[in-house]
N, C-alpha and C. Protein backbone atom coordinates (compact mmCIF):
# COMPACT_ATOMS: atom_id res chain seq x y z
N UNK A 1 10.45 -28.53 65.49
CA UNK A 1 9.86 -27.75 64.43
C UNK A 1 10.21 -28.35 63.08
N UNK A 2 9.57 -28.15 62.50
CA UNK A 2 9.41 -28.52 60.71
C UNK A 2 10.49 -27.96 59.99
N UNK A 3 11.17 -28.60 59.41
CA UNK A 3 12.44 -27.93 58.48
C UNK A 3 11.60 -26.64 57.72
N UNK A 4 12.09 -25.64 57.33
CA UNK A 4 11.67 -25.12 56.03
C UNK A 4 12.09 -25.89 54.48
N UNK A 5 10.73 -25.74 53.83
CA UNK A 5 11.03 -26.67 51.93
C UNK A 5 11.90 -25.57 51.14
N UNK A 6 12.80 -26.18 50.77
CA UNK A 6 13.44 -25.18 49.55
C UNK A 6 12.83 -26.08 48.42
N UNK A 7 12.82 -25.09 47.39
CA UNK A 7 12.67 -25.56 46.24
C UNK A 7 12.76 -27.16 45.44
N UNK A 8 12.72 -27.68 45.01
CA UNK A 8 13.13 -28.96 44.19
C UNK A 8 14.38 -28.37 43.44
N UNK A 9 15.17 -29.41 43.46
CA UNK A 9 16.13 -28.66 42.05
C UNK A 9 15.54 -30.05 40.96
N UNK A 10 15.56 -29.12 39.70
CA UNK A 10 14.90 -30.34 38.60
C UNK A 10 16.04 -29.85 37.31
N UNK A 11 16.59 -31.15 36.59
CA UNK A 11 17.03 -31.39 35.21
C UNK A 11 15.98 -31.36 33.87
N UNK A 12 16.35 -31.13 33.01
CA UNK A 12 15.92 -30.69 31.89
C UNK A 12 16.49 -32.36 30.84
N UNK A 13 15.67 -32.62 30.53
CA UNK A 13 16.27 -33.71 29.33
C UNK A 13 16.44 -33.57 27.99
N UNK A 14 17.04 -33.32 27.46
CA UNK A 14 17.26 -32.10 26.12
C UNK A 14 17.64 -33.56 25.23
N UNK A 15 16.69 -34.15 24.12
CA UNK A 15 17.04 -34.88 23.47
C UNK A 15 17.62 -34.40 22.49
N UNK A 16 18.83 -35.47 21.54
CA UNK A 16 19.51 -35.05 20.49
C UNK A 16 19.01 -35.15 19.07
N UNK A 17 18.50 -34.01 18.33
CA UNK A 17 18.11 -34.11 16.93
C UNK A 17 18.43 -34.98 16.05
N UNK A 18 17.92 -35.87 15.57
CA UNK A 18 18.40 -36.63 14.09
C UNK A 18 18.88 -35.37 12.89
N UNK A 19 20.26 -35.63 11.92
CA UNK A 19 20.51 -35.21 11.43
C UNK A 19 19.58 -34.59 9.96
N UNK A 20 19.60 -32.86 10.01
CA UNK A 20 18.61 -32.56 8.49
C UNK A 20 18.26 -33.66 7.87
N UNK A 21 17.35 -33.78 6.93
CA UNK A 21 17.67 -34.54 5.71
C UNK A 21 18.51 -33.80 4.86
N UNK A 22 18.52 -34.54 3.91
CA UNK A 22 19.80 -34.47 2.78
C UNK A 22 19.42 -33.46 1.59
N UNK A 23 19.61 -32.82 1.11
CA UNK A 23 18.62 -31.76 -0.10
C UNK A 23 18.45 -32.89 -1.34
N UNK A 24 17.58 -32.71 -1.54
CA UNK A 24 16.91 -33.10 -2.93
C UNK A 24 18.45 -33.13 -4.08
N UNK A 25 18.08 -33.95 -5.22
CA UNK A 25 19.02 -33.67 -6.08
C UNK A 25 18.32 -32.35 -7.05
N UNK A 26 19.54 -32.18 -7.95
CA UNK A 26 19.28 -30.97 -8.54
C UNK A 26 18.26 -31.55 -9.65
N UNK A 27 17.55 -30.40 -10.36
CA UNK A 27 16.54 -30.73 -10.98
C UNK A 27 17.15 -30.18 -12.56
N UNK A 28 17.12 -30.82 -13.20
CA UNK A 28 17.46 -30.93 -14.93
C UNK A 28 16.66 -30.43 -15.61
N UNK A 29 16.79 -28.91 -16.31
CA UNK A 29 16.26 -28.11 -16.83
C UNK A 29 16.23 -28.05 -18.26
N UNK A 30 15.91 -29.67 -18.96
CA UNK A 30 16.70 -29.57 -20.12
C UNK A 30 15.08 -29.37 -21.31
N UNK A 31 13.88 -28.97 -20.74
CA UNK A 31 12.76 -29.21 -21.93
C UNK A 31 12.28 -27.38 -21.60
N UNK A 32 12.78 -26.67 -20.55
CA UNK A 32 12.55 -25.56 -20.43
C UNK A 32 12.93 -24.50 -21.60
N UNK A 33 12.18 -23.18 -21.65
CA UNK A 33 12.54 -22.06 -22.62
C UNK A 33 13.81 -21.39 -21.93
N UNK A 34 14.63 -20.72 -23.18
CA UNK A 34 15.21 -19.83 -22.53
C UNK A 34 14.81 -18.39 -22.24
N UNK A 35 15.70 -17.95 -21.54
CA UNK A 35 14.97 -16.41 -21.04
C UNK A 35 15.26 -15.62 -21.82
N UNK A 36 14.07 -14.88 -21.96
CA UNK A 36 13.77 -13.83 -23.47
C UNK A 36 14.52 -12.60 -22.69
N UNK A 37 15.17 -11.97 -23.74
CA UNK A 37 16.18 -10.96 -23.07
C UNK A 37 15.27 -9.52 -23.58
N UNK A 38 15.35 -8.37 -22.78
CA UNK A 38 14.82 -7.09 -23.25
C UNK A 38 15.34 -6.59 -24.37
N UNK A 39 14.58 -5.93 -25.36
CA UNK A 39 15.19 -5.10 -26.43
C UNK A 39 15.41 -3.90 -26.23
N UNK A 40 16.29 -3.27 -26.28
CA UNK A 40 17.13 -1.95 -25.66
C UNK A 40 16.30 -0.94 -26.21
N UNK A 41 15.62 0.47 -24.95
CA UNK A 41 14.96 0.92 -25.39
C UNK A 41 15.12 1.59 -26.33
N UNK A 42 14.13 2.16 -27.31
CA UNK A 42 14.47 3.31 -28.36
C UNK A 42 14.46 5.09 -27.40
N UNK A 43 15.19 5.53 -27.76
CA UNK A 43 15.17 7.13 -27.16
C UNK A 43 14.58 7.70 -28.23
N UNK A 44 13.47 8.28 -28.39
CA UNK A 44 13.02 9.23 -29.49
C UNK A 44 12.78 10.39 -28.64
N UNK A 45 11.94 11.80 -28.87
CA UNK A 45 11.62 12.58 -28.99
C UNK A 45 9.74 12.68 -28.65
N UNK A 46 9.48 12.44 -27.44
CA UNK A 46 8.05 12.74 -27.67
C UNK A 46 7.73 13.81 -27.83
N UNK A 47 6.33 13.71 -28.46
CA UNK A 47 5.95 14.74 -28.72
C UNK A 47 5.01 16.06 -27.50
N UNK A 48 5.52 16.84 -27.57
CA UNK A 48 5.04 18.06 -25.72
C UNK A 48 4.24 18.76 -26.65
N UNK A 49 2.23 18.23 -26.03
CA UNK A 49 1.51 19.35 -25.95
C UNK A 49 1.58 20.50 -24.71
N UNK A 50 1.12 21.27 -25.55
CA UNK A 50 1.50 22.75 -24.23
C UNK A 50 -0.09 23.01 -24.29
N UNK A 51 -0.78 23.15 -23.40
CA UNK A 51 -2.15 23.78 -23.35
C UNK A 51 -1.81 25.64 -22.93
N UNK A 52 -2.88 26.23 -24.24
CA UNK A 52 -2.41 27.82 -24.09
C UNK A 52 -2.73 27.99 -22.69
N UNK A 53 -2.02 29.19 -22.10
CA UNK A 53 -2.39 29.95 -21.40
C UNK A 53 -3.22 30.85 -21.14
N UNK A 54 -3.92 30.42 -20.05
CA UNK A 54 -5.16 31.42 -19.66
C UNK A 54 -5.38 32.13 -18.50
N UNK A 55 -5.45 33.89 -18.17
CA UNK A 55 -5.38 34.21 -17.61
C UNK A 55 -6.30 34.02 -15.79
N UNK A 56 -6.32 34.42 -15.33
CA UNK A 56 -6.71 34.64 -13.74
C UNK A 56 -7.80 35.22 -14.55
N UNK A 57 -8.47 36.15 -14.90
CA UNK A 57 -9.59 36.79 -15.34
C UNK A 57 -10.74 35.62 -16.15
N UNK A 58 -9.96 35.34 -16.97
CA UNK A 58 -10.77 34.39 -18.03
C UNK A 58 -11.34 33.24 -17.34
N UNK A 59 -10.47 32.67 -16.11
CA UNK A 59 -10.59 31.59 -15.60
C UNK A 59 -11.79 31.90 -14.59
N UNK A 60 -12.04 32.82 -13.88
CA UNK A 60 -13.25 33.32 -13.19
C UNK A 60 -14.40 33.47 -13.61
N UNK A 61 -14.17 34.03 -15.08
CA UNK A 61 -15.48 34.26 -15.82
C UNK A 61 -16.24 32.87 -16.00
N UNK A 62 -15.82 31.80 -16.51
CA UNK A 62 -15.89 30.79 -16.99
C UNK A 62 -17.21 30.30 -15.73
N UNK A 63 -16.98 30.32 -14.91
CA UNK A 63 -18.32 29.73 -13.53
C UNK A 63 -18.67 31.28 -13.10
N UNK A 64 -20.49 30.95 -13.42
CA UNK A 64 -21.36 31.93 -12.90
C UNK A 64 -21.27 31.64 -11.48
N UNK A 65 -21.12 32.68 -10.62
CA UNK A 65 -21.27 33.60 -9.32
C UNK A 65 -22.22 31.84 -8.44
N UNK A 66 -23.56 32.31 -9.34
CA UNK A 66 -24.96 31.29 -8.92
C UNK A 66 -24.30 30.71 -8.52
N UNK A 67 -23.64 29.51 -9.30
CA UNK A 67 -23.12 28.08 -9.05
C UNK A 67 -22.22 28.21 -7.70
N UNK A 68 -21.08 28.58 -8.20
CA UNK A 68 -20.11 28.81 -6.91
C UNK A 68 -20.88 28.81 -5.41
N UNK A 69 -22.15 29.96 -5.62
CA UNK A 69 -22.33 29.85 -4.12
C UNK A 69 -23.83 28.54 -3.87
N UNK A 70 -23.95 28.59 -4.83
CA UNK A 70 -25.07 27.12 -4.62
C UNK A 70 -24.34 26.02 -3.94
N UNK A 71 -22.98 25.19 -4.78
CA UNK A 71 -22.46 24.60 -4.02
C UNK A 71 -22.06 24.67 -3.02
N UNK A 72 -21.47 25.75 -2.25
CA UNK A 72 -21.45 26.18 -1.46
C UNK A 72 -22.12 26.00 -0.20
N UNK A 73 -23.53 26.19 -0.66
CA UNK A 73 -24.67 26.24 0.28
C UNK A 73 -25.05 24.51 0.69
N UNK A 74 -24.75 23.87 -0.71
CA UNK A 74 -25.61 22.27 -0.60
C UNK A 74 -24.60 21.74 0.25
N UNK A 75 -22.94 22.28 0.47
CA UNK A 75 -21.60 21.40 1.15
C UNK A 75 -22.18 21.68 2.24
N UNK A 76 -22.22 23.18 2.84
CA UNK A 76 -22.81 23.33 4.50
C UNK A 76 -23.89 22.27 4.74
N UNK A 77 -24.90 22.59 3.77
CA UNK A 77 -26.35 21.46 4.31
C UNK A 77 -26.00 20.37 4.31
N UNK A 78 -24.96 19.69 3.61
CA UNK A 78 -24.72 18.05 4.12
C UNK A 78 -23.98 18.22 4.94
N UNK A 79 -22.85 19.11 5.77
CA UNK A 79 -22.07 18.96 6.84
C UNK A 79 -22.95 18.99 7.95
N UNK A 80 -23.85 19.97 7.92
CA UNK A 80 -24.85 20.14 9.03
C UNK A 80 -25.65 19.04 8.92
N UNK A 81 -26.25 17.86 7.98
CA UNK A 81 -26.78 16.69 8.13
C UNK A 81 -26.42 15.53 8.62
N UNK A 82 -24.56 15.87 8.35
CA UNK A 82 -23.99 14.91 8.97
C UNK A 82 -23.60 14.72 10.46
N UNK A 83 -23.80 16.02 11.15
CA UNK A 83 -23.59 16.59 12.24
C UNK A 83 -24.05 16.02 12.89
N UNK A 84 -25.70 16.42 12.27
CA UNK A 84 -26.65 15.83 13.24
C UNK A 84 -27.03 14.68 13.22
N UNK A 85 -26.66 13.64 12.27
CA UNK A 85 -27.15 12.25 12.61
C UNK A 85 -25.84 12.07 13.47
N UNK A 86 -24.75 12.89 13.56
CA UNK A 86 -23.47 12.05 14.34
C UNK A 86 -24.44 12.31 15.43
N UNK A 87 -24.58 12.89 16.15
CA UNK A 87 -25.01 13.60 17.88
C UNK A 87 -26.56 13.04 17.78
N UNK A 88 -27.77 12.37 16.68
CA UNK A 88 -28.47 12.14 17.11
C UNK A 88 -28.83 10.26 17.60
């Protein structure tokens, strides 16, 4: 009968890297600007508008009833337009 094959055993040849190169020399910064330093902020005092206060009442009056429910009506009709091109 025929031996059974085991596997091969196999080596790996792992060559040795040539050393980094060498870094660049340093670069001579001598025609450059110097660095502009921040001027320390000023602290003043701004000035606080206050917008008056206006009640819950006043603020209702201001939009007629109409409007409110018109928009209203045109948001449903584009949700329902959008509905239906999704499903058609």
């Amino acid at each position: 009968m025929a031996e059974a094959q085991s596997p091969k055993k196999e080596t790996a040849r792992i060559s040795v890297l040539p050393d980094p190169p060498k870094p660049a020399p340093t670069v001579q910064m001598k025609k450059t600007q110097p660095l502009i330093t921040m001027p320390e902020p000023k602290m003043g005092g701004a000035p606080v508008n206050v917008a008056p206060v206006i009640t819950r009442d006043e603020d209702v009056d201001l939009v007629p009833m109409s409007l409110c429910w018109g928009v209203l009506g045109a948001s449903a009709l584009i949700l329902l337009i959008q509905i239906w091109n999704y499903f058609a």
